[in-house]
C-alpha atoms as a PDB file:
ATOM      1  CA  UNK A   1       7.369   1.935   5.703  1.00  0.00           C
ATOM      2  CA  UNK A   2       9.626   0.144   3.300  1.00  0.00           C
ATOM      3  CA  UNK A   3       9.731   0.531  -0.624  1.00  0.00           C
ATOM      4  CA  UNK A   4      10.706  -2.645  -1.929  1.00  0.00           C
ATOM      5  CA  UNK A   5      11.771  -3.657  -5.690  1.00  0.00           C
ATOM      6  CA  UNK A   6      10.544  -6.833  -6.883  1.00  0.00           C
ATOM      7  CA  UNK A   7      12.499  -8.147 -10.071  1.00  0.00           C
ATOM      8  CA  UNK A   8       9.900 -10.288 -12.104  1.00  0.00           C
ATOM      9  CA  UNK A   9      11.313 -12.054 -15.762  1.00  0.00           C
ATOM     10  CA  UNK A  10       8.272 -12.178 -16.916  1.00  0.00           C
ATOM     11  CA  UNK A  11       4.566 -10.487 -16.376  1.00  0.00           C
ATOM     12  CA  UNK A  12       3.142 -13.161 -14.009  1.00  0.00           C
ATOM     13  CA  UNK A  13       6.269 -13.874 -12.364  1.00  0.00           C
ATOM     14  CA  UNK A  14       6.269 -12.009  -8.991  1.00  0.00           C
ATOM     15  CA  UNK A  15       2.584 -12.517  -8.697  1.00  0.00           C
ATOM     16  CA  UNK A  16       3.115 -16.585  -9.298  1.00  0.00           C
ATOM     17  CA  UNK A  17       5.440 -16.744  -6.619  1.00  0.00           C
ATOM     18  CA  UNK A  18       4.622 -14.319  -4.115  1.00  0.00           C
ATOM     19  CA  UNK A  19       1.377 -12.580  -4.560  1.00  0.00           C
ATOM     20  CA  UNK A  20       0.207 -12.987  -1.385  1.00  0.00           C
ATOM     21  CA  UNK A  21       3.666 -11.909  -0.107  1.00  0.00           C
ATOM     22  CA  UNK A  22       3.187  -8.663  -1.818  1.00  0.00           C
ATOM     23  CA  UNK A  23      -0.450  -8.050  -1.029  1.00  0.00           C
ATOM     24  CA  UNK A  24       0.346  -8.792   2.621  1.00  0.00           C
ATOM     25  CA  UNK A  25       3.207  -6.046   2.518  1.00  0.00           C
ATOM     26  CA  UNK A  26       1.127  -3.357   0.494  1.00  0.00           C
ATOM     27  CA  UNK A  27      -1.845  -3.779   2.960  1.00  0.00           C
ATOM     28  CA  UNK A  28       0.640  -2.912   5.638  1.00  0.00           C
ATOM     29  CA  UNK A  29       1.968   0.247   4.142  1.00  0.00           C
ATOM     30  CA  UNK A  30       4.641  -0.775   2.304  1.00  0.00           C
ATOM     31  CA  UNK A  31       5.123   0.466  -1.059  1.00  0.00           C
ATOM     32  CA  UNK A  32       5.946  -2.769  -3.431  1.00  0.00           C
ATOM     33  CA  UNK A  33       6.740  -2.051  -7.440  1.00  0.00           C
ATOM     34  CA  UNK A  34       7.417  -5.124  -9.352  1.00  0.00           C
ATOM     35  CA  UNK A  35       9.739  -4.806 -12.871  1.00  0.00           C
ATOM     36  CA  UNK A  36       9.023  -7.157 -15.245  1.00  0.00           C
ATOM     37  CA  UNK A  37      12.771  -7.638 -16.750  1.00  0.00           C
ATOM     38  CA  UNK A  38      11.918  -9.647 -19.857  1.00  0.00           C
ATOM     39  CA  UNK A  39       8.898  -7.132 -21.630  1.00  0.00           C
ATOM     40  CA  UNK A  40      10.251  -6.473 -24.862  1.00  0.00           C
ATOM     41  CA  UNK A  41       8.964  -6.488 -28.361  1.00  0.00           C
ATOM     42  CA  UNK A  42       9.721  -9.011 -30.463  1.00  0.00           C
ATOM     43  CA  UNK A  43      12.557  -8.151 -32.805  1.00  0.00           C
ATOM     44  CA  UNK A  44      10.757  -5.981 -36.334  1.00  0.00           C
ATOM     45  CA  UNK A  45      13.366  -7.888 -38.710  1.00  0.00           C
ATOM     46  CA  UNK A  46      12.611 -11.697 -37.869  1.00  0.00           C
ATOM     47  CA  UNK A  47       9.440 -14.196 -37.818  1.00  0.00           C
ATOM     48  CA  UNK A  48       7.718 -15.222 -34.919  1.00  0.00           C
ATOM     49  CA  UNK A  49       9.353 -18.284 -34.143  1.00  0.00           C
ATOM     50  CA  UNK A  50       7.588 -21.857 -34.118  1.00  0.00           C
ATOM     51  CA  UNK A  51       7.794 -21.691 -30.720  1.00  0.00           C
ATOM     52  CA  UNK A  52       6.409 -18.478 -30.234  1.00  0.00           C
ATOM     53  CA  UNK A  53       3.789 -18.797 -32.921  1.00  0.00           C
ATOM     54  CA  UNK A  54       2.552 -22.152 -30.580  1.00  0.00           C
ATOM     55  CA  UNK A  55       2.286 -19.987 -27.232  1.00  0.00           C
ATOM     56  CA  UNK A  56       0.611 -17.840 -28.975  1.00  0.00           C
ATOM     57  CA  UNK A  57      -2.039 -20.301 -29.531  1.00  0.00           C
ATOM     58  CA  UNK A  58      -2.314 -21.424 -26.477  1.00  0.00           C
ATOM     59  CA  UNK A  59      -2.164 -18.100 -24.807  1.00  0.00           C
ATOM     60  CA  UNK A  60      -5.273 -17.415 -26.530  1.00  0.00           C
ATOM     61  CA  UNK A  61      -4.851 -13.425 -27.262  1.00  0.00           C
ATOM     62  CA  UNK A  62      -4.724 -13.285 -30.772  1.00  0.00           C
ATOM     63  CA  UNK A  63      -1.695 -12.348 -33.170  1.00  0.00           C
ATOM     64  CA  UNK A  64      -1.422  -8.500 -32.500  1.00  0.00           C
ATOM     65  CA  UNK A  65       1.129  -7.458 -30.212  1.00  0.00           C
ATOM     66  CA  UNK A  66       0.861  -9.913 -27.715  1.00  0.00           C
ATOM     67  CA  UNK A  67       3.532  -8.499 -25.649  1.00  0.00           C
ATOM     68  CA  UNK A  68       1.347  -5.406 -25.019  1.00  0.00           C
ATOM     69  CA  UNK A  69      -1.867  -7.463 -24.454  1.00  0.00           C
ATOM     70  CA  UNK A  70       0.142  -9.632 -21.698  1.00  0.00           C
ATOM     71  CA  UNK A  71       1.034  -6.082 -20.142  1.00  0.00           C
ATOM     72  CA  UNK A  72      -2.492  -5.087 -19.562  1.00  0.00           C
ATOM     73  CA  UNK A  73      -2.980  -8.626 -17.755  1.00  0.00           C
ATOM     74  CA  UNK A  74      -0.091  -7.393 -15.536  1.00  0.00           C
ATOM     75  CA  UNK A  75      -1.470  -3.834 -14.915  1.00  0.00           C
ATOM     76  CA  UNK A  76      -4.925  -5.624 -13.613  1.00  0.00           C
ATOM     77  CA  UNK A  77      -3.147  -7.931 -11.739  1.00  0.00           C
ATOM     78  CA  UNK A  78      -0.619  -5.079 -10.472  1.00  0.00           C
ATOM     79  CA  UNK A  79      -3.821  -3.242  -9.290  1.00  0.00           C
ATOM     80  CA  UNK A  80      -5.133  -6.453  -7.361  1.00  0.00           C
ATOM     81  CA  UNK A  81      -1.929  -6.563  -5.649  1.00  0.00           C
ATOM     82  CA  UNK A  82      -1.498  -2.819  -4.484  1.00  0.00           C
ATOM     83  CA  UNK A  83       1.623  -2.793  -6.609  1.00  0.00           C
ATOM     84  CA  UNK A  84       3.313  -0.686  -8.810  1.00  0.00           C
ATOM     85  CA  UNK A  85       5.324  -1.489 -12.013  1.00  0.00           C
ATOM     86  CA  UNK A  86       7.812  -0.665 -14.583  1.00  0.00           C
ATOM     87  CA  UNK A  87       9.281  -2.850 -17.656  1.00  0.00           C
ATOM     88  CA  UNK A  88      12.524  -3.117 -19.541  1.00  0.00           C
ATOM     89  CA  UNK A  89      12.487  -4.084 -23.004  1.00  0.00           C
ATOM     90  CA  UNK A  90      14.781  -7.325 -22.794  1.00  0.00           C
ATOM     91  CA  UNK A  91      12.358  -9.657 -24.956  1.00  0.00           C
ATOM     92  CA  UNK A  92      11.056 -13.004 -23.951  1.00  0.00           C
ATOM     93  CA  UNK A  93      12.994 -15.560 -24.865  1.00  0.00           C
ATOM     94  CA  UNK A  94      10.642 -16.928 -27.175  1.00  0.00           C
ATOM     95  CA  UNK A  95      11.393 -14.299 -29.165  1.00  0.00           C
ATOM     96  CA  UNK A  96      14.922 -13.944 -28.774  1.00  0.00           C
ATOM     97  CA  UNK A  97      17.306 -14.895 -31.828  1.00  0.00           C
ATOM     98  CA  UNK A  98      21.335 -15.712 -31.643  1.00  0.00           C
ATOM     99  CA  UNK A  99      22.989 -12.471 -32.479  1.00  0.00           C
ATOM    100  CA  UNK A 100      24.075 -12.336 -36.091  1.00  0.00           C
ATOM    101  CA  UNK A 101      22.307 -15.285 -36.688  1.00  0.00           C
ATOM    102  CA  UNK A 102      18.459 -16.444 -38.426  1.00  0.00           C
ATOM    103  CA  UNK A 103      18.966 -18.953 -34.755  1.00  0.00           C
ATOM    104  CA  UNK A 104      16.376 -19.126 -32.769  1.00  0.00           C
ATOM    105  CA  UNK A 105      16.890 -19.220 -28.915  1.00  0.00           C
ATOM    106  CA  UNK A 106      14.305 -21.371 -28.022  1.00  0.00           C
ATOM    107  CA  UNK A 107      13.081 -24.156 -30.423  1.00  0.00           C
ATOM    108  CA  UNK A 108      11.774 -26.653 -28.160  1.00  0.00           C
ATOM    109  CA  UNK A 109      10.566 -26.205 -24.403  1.00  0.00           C
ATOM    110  CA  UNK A 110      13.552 -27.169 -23.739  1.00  0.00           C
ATOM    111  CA  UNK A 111      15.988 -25.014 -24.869  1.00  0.00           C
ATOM    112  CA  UNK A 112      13.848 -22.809 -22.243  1.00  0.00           C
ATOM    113  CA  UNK A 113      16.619 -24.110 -19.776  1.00  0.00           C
ATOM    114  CA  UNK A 114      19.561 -23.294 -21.658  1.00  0.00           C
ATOM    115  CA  UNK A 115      22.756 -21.410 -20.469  1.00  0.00           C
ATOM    116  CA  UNK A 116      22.910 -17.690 -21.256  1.00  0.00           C
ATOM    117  CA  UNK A 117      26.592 -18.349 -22.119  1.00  0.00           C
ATOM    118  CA  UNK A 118      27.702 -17.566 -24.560  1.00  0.00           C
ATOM    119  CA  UNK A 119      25.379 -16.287 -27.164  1.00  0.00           C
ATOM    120  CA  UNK A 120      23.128 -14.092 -24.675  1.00  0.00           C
ATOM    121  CA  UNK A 121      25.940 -12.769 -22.206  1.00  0.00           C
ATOM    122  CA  UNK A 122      25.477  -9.250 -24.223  1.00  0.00           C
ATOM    123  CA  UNK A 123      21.920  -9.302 -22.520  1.00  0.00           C
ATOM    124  CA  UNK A 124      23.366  -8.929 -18.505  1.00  0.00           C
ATOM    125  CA  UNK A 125      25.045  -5.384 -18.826  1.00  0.00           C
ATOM    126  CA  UNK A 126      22.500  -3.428 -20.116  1.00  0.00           C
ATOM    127  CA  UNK A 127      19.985  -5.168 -17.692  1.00  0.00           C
ATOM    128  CA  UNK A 128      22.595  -4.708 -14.588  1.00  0.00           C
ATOM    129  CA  UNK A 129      22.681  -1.112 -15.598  1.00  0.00           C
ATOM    130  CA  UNK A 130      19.105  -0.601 -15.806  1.00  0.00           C
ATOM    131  CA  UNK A 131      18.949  -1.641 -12.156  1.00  0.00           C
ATOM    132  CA  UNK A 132      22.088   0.494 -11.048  1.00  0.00           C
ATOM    133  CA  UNK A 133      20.365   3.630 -12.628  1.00  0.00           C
ATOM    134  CA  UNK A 134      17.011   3.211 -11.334  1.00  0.00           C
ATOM    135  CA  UNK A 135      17.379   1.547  -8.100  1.00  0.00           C
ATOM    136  CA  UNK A 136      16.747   3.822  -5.086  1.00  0.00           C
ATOM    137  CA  UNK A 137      19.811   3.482  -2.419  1.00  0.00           C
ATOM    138  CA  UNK A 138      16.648   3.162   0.330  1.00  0.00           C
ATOM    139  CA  UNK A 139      15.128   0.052  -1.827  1.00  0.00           C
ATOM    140  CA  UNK A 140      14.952  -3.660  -0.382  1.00  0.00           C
ATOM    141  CA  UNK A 141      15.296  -5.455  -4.152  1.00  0.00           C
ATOM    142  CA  UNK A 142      13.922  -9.353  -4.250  1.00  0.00           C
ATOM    143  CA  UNK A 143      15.049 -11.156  -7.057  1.00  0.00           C
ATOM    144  CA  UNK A 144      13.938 -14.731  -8.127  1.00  0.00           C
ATOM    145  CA  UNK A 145      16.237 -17.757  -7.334  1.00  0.00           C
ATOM    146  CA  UNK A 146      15.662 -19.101 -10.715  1.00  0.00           C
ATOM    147  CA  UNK A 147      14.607 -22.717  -9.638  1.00  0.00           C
ATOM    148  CA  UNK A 148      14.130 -24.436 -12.896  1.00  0.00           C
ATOM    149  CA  UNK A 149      16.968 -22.474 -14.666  1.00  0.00           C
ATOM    150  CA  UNK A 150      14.623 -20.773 -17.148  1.00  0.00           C
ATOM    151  CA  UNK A 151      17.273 -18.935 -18.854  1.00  0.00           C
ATOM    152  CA  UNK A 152      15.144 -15.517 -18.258  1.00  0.00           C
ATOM    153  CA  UNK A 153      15.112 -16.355 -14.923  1.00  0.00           C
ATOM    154  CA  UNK A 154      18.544 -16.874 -14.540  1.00  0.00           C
ATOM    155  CA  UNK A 155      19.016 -13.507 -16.817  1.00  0.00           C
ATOM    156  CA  UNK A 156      17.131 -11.709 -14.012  1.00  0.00           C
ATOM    157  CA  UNK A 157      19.499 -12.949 -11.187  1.00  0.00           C
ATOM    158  CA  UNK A 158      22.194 -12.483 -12.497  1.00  0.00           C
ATOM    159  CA  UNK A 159      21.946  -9.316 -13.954  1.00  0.00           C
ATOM    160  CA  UNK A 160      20.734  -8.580 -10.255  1.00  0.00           C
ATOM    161  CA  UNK A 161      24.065 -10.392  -9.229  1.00  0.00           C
ATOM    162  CA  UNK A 162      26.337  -8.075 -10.789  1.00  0.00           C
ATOM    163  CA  UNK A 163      25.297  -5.339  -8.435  1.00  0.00           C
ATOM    164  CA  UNK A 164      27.394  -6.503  -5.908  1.00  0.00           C
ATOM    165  CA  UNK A 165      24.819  -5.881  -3.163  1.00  0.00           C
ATOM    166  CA  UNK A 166      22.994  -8.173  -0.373  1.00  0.00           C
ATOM    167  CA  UNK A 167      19.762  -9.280  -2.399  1.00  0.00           C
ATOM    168  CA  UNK A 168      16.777 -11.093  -1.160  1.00  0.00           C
ATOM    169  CA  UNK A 169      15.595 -13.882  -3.229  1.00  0.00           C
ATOM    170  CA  UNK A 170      11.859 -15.410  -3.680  1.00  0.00           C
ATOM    171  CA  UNK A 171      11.571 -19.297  -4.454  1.00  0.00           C
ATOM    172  CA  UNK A 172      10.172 -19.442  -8.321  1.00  0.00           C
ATOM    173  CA  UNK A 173       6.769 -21.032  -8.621  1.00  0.00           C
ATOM    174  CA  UNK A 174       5.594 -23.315  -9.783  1.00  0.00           C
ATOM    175  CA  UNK A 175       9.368 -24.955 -10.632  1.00  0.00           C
ATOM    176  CA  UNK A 176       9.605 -25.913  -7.043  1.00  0.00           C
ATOM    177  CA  UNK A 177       7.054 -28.237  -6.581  1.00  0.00           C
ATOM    178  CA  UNK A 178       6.652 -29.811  -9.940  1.00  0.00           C
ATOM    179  CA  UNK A 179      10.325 -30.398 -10.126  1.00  0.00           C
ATOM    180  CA  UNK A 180      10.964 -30.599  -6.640  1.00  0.00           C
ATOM    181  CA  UNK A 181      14.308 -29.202  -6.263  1.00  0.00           C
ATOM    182  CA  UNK A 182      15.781 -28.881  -2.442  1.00  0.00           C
ATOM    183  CA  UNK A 183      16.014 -25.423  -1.384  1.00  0.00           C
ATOM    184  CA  UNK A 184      18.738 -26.336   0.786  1.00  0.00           C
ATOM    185  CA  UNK A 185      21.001 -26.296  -1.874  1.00  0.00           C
ATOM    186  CA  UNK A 186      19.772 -22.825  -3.182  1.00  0.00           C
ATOM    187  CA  UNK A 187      19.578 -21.040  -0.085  1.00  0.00           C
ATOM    188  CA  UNK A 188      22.782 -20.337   1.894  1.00  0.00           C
ATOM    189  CA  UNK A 189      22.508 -21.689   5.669  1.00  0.00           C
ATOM    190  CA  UNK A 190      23.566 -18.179   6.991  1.00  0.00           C
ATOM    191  CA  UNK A 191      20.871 -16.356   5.210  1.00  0.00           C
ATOM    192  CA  UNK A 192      18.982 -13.743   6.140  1.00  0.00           C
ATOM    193  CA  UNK A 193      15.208 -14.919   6.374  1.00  0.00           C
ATOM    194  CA  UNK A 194      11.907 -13.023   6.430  1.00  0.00           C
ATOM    195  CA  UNK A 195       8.950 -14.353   6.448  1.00  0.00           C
ATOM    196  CA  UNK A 196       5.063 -12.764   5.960  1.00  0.00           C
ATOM    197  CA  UNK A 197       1.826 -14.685   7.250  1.00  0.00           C
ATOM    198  CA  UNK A 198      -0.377 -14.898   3.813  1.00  0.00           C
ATOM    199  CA  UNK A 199      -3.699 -14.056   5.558  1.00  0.00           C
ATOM    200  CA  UNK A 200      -6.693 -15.854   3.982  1.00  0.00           C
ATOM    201  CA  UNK A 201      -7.266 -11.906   2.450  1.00  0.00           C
ATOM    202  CA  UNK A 202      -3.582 -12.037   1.000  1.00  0.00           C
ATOM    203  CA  UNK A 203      -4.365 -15.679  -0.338  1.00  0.00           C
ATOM    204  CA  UNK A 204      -7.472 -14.380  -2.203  1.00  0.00           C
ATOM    205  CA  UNK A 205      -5.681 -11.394  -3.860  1.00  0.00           C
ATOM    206  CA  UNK A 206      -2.740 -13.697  -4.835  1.00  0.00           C
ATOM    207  CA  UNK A 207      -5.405 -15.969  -6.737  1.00  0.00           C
ATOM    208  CA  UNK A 208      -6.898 -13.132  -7.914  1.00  0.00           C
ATOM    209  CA  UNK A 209      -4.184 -11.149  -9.050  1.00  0.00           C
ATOM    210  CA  UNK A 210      -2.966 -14.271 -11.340  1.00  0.00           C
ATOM    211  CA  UNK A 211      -6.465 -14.762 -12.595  1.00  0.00           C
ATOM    212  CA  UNK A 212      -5.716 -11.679 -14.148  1.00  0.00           C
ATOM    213  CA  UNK A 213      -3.537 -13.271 -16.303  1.00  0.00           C
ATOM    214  CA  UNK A 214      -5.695 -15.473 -17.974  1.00  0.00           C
ATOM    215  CA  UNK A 215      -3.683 -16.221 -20.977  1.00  0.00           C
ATOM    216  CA  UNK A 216      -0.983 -17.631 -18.670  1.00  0.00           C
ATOM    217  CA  UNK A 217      -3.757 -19.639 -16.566  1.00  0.00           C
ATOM    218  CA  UNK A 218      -4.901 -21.917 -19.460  1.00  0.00           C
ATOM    219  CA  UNK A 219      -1.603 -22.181 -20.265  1.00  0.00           C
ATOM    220  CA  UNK A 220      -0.440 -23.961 -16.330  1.00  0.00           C
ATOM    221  CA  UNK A 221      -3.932 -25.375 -15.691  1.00  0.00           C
ATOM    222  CA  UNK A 222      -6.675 -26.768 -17.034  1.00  0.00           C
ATOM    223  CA  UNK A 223      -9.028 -24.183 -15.699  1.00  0.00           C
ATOM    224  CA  UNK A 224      -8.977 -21.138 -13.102  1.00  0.00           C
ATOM    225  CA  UNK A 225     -10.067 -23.369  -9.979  1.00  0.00           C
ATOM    226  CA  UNK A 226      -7.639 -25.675 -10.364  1.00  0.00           C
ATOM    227  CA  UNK A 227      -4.888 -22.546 -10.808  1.00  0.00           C
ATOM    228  CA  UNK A 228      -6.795 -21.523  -7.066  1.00  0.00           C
ATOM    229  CA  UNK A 229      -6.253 -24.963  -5.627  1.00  0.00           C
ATOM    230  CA  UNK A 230      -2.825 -25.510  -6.734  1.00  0.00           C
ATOM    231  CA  UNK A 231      -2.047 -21.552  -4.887  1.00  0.00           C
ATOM    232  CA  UNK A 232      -3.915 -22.450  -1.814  1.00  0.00           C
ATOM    233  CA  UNK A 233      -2.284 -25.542  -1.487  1.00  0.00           C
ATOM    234  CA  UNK A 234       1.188 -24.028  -2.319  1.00  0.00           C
ATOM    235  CA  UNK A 235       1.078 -21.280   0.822  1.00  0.00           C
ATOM    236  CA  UNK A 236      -0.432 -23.257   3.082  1.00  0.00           C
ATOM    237  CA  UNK A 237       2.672 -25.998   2.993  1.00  0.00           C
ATOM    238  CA  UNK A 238       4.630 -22.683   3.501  1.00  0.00           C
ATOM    239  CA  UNK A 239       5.303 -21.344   0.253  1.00  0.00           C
ATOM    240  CA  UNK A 240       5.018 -18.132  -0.850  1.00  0.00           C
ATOM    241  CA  UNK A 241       5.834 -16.372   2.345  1.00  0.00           C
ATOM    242  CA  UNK A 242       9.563 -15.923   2.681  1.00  0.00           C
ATOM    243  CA  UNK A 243      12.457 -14.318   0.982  1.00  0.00           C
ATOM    244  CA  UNK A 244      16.198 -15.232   1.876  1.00  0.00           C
ATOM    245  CA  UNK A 245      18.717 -12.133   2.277  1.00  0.00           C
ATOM    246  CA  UNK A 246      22.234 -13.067   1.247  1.00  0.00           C
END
């Protein structure tokens, strides 16, 4: 039996990418938590941000602490999965501000992209240290490749980075195939590879384990079926089922 770590940026992260991965590998006997990096409050002082103040329209869960109603998606969906889970109180981006600043991160979808560098290099020690502390020696840790460059994303991995330790890495869905990036050029050619068979059992609990996240569903698809096609389609071209050691 294995324990593995997975790092997740946001709630539905881990369970976007590799649900079935992790269903398949808690059905087994493996024991599978999944920390959700970027599950933070929004900051007391400041406004909800345009931005934010759209999501939260679209996301459908009212105005009251959506953070915490976005957790109890993940805690279904964790439950679905077999998985375990723990948060750290980065916030999402969307409610991030430039330090010492009325700035807002994010102002368009865009800016979703943006370099951490410099205004939000503060945020990788403390989340590098989080890990250090609280990572078992015994752990396998899988850490997104952050296809897309969402700039939580590529908080998560490179906080992860910074531990100086051989990490596997999961390909970030659904970046890959609406942007269609090469994984050849994120995936060294001496990396380690393992691969899981998504049974049609671990297929069902990946769909339903996102379904769980319904304000994040509306938000990718027009409806739930389509969110189930787009899945089904996605693992059997072979996605979904592999992480890359290196």
């Amino acid at each position: 039996m294995k324990k593995w770590i997975f790092l997740s940026p946001h709630f539905d992260d881990v369970v976007l990418s590799v649900g079935g991965l992790v269903w398949e590998l808690t059905n087994r006997g493996d024991k599978v938590e999944i920390w959700t990096i970027c599950a933070g409050d929004p900051p007391f002082d400041k406004p909800l941000t345009d931005y934010g103040q759209m999501l939260h329209i679209f996301w459908e869960l009212g105005e009251e602490d959506v953070p915490y109603s976005r957790s109890k998606e993940d805690i279904a969906c964790c439950q679905v999965l077999k998985a375990s889970y723990r948060r750290y109180t980065v916030p999402d981006n969307i409610y991030r501000y430039i330090p010492g600043t009325t700035e807002p991160v994010v102002k368009v979808p865009d800016d979703n992209a943006g370099p951490l560098e410099p205004d939000e290099a503060y945020l990788l020690p403390p989340v590098t240290d989080f890990l250090r502390k609280n990572l078992a020696e015994e752990s396998e840790l899988a850490i997104p490749l952050a296809i897309g460059h969402h700039r939580d994303h590529v908080l998560t991995r490179k906080a992860a980075d910074l531990l100086s330790i051989p990490l596997w890495h999961y390909v970030d869905y659904p970046y890959i195939i609406r942007e269609k990036y090469d994984l050849a050029e994120w995936i060294p050619a001496q990396a380690e590879q393992y691969s899981v068979l998504v049974t049609p059992e671990g297929l069902k609990a990946w769909q339903d384990g996102f379904a769980c996240h319904r304000s994040q569903v509306i938000f990718l698809w027009p409806d739930e079926a389509e969110m189930r096609q787009s899945i089904e389609a996605y693992s059997k071209s072979g996605g979904g089922g592999t992480l890359w050691k290196f």
